[in-house]
N, C-alpha and C. Protein backbone atom coordinates (compact mmCIF):
# COMPACT_ATOMS: atom_id res chain seq x y z
N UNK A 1 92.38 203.65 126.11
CA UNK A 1 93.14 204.55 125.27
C UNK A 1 92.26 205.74 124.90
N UNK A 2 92.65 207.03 125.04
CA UNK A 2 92.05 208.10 124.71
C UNK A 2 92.38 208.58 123.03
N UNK A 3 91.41 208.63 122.45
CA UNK A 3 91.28 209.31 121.16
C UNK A 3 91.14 210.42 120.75
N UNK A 4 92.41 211.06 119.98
CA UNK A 4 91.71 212.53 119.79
C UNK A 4 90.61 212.72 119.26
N UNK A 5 90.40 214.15 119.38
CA UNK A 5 89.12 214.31 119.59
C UNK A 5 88.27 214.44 117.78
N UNK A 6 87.32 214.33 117.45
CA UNK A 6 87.07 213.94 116.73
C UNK A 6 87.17 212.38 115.67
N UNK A 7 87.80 211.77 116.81
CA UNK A 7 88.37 210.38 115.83
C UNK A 7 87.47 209.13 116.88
N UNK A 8 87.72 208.47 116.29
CA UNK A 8 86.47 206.98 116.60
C UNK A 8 87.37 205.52 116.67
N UNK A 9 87.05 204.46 117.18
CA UNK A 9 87.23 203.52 117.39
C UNK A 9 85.66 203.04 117.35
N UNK A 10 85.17 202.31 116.51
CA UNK A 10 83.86 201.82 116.20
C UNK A 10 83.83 200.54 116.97
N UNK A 11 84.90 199.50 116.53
CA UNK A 11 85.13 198.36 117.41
C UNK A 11 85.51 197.18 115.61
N UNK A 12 85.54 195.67 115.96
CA UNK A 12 85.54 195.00 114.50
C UNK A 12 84.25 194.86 114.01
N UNK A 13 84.14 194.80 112.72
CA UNK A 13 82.65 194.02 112.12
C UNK A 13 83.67 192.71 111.72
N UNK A 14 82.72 191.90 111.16
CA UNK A 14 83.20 190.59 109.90
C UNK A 14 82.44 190.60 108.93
N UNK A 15 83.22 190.39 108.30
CA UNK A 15 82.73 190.48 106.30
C UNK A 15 81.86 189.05 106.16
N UNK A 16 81.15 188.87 105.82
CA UNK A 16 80.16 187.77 105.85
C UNK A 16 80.34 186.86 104.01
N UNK A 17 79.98 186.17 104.11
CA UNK A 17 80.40 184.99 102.71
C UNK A 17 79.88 185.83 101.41
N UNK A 18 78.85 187.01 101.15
CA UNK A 18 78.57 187.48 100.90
C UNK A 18 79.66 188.87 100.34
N UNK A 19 80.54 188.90 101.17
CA UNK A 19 81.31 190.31 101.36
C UNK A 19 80.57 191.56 101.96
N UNK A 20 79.42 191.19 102.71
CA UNK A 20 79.05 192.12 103.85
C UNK A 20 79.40 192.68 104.88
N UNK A 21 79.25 193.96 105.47
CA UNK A 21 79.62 194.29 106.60
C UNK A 21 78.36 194.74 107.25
N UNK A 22 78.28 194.82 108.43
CA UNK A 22 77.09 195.76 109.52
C UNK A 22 78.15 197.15 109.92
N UNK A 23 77.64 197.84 109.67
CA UNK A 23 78.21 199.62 110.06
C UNK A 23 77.93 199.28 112.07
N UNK A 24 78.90 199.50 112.82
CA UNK A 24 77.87 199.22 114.30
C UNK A 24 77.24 201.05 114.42
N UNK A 25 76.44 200.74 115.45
CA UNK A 25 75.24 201.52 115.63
C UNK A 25 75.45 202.91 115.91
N UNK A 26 76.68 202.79 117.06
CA UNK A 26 77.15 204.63 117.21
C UNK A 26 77.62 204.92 116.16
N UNK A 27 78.54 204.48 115.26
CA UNK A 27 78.86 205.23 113.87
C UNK A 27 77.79 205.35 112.74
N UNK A 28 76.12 204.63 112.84
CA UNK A 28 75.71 204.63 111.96
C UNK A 28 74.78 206.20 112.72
N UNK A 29 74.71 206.12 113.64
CA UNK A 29 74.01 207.39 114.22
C UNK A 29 74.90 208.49 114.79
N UNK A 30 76.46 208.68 114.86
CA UNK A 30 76.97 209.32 114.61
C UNK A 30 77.26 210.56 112.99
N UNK A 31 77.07 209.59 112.27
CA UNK A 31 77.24 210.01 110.60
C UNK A 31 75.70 210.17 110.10
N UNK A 32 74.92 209.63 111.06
CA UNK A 32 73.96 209.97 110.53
C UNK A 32 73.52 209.22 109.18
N UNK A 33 74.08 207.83 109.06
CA UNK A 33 73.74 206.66 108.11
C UNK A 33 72.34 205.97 108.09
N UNK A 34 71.26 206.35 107.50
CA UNK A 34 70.20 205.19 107.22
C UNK A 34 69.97 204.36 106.26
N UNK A 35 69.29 203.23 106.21
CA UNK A 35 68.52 202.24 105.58
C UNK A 35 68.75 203.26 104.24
N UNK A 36 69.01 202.78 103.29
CA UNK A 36 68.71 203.16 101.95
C UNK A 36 70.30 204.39 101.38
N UNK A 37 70.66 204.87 102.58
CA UNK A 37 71.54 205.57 102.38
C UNK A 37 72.49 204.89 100.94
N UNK A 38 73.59 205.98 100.40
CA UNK A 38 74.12 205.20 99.62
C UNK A 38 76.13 205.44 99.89
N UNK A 39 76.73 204.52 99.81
CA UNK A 39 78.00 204.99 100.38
C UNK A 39 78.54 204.48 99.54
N UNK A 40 80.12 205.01 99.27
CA UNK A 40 80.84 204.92 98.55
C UNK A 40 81.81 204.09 99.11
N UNK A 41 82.71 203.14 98.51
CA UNK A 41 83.92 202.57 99.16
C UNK A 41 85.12 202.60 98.50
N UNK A 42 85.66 203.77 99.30
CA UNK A 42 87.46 204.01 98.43
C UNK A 42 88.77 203.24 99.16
N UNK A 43 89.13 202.85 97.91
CA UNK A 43 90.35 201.98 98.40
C UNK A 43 92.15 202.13 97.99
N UNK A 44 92.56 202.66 99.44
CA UNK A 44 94.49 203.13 98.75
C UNK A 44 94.98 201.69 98.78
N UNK A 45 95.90 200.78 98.39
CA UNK A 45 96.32 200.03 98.71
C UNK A 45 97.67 200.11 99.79
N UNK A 46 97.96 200.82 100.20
CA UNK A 46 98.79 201.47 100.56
C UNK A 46 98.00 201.82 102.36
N UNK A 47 97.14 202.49 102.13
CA UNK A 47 96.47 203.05 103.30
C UNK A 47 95.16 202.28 103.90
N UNK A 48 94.53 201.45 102.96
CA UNK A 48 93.57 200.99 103.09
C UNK A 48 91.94 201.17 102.60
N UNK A 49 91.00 201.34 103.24
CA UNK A 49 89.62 200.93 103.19
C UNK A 49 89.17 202.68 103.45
N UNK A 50 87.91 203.13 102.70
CA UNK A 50 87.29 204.30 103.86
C UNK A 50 85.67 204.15 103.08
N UNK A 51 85.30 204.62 103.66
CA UNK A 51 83.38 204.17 103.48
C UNK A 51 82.92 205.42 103.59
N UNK A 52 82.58 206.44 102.31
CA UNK A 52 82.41 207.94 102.82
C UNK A 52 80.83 207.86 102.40
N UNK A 53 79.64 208.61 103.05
CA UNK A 53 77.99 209.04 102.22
C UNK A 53 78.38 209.62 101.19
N UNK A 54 77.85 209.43 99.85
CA UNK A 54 77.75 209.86 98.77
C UNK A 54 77.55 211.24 98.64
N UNK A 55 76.71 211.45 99.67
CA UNK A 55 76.19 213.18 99.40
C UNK A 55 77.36 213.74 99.85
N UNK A 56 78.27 213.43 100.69
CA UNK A 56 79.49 214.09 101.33
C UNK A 56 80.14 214.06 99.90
N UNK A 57 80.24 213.07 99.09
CA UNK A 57 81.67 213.10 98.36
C UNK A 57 80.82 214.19 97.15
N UNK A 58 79.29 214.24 97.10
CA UNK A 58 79.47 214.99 95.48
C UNK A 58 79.17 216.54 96.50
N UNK A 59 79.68 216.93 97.73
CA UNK A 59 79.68 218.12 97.85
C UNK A 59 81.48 218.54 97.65
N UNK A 60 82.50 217.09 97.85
CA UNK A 60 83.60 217.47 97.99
C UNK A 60 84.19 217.59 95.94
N UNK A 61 82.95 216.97 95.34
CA UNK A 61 83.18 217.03 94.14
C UNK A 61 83.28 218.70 93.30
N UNK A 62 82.03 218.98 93.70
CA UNK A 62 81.35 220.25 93.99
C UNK A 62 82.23 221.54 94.00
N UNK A 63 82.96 220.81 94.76
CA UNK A 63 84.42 222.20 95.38
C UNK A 63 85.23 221.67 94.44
N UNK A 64 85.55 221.00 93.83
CA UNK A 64 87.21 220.43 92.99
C UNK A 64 86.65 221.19 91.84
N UNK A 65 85.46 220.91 91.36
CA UNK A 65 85.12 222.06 89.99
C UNK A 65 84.95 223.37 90.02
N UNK A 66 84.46 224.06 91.39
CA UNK A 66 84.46 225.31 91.27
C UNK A 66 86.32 225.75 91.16
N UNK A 67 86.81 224.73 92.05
CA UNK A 67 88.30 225.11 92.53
C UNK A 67 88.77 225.41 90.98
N UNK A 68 88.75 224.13 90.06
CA UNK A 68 89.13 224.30 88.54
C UNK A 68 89.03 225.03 87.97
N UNK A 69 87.72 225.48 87.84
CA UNK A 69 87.29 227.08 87.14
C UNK A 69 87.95 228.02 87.49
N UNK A 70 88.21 228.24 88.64
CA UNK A 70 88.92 229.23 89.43
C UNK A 70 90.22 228.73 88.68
N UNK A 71 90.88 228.13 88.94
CA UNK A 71 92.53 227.88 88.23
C UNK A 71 92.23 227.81 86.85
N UNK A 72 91.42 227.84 86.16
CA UNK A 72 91.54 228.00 84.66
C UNK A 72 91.69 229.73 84.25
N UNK A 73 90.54 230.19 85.20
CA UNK A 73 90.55 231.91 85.44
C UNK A 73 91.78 232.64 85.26
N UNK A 74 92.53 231.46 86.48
CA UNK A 74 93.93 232.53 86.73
C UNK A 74 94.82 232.11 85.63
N UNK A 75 95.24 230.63 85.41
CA UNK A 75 95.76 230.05 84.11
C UNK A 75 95.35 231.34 82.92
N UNK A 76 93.93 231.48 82.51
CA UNK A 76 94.16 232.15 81.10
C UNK A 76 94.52 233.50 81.59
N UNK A 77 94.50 234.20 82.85
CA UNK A 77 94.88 235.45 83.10
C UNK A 77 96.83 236.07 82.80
N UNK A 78 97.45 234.21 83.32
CA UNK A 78 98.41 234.67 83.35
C UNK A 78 98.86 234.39 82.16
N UNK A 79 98.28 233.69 80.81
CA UNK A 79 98.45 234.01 79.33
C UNK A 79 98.07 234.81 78.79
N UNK A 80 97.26 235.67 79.46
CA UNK A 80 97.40 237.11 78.75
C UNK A 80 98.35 238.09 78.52
């Protein structure tokens, strides 16, 4: 099966008695994941599981506050 492009098929892990997983190896050197790294695990119930690097999410944080400021800008502009 061909995957678009940018998208992955990693293959299964198993969750171990622990509730562990192993990341396999092309996605951990794809993303660029090491030893010590720290990842986040978000969960839709609805959609499921996603495992994002931390540094990714506080750059996507990063943007939601500048974004805010910016809509507060225009918010008090258009109460003027």
């Amino acid at each position: 099966m061909t995957m678009p492009e940018g998208k992955h098929i990693f293959g299964t892990v198993k969750v171990g008695e622990r509730g562990q997983i192993v990341i396999p190896k092309e996605a951990r050197e794809l993303f660029n994941i090491q030893a010590g790294d720290t990842l986040i695990v978000l969960g839709d119930e609805a959609q499921g599981l996603a495992v994002v690097k931390a540094d990714v999410m506080q750059e996507v944080a990063v943007k939601v506050l500048q974004g805010l400021g910016q809509l507060r800008e225009v918010l008090d502009d258009e109460h003027e």
